[in-house]
N, C-alpha and C. Protein backbone atom coordinates (compact mmCIF):
# COMPACT_ATOMS: atom_id res chain seq x y z
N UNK A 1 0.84 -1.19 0.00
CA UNK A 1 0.00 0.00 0.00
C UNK A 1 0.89 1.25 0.00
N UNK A 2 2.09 1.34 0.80
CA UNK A 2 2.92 2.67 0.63
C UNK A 2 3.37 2.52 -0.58
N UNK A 3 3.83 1.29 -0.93
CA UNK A 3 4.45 1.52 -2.64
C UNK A 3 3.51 2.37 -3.29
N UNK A 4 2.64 1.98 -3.51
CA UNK A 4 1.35 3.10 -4.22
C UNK A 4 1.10 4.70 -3.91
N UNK A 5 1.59 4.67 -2.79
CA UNK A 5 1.60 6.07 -2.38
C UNK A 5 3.12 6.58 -2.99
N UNK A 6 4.54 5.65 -3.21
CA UNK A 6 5.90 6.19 -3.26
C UNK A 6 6.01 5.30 -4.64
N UNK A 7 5.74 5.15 -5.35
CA UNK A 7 6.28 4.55 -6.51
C UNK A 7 7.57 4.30 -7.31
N UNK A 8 7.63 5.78 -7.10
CA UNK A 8 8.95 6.60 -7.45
C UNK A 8 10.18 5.27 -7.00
N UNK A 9 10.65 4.94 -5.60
CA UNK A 9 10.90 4.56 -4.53
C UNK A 9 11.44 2.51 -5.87
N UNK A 10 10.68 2.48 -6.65
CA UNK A 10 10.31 1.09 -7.12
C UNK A 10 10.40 1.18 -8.94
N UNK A 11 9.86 1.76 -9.18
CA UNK A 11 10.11 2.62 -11.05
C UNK A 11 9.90 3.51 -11.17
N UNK A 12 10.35 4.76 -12.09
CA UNK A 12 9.79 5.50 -12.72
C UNK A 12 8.69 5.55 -13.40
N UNK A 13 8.75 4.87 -14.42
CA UNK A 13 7.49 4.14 -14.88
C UNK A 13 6.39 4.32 -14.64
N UNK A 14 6.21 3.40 -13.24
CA UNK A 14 5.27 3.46 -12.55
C UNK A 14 4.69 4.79 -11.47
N UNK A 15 5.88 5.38 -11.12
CA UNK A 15 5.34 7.19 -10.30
C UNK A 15 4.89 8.06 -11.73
N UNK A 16 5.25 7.59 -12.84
CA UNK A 16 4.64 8.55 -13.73
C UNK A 16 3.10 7.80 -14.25
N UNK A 17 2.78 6.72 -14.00
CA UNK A 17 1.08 6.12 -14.27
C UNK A 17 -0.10 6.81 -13.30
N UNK A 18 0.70 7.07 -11.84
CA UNK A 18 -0.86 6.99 -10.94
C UNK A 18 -0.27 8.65 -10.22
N UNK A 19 -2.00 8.74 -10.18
CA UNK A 19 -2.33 10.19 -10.04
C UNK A 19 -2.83 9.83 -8.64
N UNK A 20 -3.20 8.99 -7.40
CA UNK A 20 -3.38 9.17 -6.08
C UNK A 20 -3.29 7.35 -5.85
N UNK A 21 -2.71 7.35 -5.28
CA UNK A 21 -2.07 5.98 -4.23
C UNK A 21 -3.46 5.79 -3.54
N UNK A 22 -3.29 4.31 -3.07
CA UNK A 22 -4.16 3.65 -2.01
C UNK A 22 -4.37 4.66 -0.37
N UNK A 23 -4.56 4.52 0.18
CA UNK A 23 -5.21 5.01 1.57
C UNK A 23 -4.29 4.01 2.66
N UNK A 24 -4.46 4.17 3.72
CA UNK A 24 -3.73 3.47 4.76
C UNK A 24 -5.16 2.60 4.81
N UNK A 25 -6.54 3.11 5.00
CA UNK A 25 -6.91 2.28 4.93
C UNK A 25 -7.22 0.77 4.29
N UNK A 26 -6.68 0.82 2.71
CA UNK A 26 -6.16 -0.20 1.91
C UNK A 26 -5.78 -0.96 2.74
N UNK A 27 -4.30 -0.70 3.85
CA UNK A 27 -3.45 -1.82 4.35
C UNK A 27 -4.71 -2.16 5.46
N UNK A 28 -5.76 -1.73 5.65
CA UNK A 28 -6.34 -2.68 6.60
C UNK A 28 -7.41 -3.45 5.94
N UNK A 29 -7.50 -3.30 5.01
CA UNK A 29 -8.60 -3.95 4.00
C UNK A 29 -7.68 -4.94 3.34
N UNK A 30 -6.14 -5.11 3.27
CA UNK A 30 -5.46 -5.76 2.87
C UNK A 30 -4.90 -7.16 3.91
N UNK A 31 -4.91 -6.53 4.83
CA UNK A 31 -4.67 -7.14 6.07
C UNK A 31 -5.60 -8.01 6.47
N UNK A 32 -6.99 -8.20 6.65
CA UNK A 32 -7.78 -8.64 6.98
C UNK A 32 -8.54 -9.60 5.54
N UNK A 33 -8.30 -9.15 4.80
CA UNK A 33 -8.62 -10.31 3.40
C UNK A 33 -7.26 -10.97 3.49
N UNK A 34 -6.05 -10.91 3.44
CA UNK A 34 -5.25 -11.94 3.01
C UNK A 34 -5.53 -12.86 4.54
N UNK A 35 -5.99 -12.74 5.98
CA UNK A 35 -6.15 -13.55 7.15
C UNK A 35 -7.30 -14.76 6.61
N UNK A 36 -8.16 -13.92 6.38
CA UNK A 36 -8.91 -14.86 5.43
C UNK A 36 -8.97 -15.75 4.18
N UNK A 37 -8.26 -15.14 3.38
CA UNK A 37 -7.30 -16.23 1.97
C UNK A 37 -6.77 -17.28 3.08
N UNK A 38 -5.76 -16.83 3.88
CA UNK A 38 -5.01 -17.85 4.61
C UNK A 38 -5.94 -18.71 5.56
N UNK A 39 -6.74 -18.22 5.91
CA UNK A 39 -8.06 -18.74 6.60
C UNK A 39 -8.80 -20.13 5.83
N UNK A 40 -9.32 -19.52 4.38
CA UNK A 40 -9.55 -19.97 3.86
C UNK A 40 -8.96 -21.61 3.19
N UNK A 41 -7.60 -20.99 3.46
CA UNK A 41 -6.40 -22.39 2.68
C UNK A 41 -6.36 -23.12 3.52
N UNK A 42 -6.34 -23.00 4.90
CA UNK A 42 -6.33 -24.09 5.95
C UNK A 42 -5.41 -24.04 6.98
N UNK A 43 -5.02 -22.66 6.94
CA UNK A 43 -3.58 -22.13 7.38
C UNK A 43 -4.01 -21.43 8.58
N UNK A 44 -3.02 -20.86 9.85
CA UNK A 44 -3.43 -20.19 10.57
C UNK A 44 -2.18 -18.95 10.84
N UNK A 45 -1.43 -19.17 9.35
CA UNK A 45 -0.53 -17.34 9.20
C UNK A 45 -0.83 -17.36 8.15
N UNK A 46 -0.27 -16.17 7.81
CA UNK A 46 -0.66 -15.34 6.07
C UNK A 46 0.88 -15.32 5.78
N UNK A 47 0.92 -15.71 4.55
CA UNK A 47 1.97 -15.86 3.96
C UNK A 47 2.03 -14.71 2.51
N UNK A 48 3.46 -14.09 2.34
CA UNK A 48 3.57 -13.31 1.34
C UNK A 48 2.65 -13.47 0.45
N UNK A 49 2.71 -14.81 -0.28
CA UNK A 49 1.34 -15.00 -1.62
C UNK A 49 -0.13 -15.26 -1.22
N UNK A 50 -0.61 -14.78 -0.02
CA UNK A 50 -2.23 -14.51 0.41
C UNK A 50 -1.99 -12.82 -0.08
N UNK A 51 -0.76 -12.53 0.88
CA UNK A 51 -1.23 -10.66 0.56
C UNK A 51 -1.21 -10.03 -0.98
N UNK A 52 -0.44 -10.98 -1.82
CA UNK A 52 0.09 -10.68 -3.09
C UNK A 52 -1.46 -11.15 -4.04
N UNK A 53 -2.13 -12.24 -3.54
CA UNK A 53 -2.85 -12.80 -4.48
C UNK A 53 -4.42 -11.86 -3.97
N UNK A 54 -4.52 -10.99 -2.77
CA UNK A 54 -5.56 -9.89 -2.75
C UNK A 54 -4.82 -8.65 -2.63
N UNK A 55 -4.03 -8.35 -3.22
CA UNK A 55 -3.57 -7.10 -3.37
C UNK A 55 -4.35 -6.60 -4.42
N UNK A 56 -5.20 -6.73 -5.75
CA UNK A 56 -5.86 -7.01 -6.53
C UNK A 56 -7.08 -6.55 -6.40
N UNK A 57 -7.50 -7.61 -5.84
CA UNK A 57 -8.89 -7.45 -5.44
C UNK A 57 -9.14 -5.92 -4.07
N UNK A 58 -8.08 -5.85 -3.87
CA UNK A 58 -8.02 -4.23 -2.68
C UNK A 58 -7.67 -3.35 -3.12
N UNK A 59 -6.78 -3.31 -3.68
CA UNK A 59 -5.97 -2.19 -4.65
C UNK A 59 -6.86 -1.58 -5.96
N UNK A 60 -7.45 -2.10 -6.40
CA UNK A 60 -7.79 -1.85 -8.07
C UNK A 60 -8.90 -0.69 -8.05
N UNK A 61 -9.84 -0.62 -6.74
CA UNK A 61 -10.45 0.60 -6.77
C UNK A 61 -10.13 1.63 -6.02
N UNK A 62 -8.95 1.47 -5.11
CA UNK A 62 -8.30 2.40 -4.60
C UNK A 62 -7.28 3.03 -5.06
N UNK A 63 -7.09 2.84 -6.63
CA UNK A 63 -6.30 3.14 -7.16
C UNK A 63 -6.66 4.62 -8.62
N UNK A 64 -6.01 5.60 -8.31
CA UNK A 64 -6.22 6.50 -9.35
C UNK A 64 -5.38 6.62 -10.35
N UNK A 65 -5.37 6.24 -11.42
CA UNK A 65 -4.53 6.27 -12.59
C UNK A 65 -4.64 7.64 -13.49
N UNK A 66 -3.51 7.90 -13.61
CA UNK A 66 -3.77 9.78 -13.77
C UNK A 66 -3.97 9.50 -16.16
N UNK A 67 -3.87 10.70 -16.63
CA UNK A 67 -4.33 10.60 -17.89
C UNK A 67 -3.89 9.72 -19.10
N UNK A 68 -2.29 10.35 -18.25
CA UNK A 68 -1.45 9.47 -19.67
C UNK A 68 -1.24 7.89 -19.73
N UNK A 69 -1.60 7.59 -18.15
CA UNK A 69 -1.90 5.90 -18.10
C UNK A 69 -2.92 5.50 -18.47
N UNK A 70 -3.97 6.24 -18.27
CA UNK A 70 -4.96 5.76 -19.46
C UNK A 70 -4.86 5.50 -20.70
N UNK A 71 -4.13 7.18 -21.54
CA UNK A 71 -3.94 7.11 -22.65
C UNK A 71 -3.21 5.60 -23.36
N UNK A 72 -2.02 5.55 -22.74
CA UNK A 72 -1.21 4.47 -22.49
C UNK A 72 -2.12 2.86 -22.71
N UNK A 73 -3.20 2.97 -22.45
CA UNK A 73 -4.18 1.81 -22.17
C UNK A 73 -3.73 0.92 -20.67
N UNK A 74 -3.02 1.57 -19.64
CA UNK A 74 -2.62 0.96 -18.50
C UNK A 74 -3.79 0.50 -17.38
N UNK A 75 -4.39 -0.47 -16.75
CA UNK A 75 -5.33 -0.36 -16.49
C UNK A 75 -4.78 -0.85 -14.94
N UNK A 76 -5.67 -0.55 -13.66
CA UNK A 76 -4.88 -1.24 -12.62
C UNK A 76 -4.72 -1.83 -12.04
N UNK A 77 -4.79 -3.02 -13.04
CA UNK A 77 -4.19 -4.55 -12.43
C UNK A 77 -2.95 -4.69 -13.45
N UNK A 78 -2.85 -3.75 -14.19
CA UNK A 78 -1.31 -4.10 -14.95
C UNK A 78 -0.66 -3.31 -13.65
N UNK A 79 -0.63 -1.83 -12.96
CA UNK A 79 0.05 -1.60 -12.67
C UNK A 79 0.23 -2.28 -10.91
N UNK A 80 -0.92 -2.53 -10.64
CA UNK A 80 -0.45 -3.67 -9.36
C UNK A 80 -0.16 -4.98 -9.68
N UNK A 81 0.07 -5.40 -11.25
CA UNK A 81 0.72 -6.43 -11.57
C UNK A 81 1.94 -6.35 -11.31
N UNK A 82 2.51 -4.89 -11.85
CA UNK A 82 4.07 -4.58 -12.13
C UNK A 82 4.51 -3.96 -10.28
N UNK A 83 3.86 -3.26 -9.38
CA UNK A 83 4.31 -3.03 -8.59
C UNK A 83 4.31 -4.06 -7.49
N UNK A 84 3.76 -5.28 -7.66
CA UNK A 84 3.67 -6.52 -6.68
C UNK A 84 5.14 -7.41 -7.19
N UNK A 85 5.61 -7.32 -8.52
CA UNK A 85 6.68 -7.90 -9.00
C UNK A 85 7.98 -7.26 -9.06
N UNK A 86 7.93 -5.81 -8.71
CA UNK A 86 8.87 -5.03 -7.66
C UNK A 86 9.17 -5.15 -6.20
N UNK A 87 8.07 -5.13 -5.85
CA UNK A 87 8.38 -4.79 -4.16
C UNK A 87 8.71 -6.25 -3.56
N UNK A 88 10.13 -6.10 -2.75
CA UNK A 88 10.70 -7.83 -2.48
C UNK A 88 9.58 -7.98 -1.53
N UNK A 89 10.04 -9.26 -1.16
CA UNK A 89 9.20 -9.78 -0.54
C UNK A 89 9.76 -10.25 0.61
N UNK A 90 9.38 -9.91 2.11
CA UNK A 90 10.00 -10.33 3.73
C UNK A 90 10.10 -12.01 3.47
């Protein structure tokens, strides 16, 4: 969720697509769906690929993509495609 707010920080590229980053609230809407993915799997921690595989589904309307990423045809699950395949992983 801060990547989205700092992009810059991860590509150029990508600080030049989005016109307003996720919310802090994101990371708690992120936080609480991947407990549940992991919930769901049979697990009782969340592992990097729960938060990675609803980053997606949290991110995509909290996300503002400014003109020229439109123009571009960038839509935003390419760019939380490309910023989930940046940011390492703990």
């Amino acid at each position: 969720v801060l990547a989205t707010r700092n992009p810059a920080a991860y590509s150029e590229q990508l600080a030049g697509w989005i016109e307003y980053g996720a919310s802090p609230r994101a990371s708690i809407g992120l936080d609480r769906s991947a407990r549940a993915h992991a919930w769901l799997a049979g697990r009782d921690y969340v592992s990097p690929e729960d938060v990675q595989s609803m980053a997606f589904d949290v991110l995509r309307h909290r996300l503002i993509l400014n003109y020229e990423a439109e123009a571009e045809g960038v839509t935003p699950d390419r760019f939380i495609a490309e910023l989930v395949s940046l940011v390492p992983v703990p």
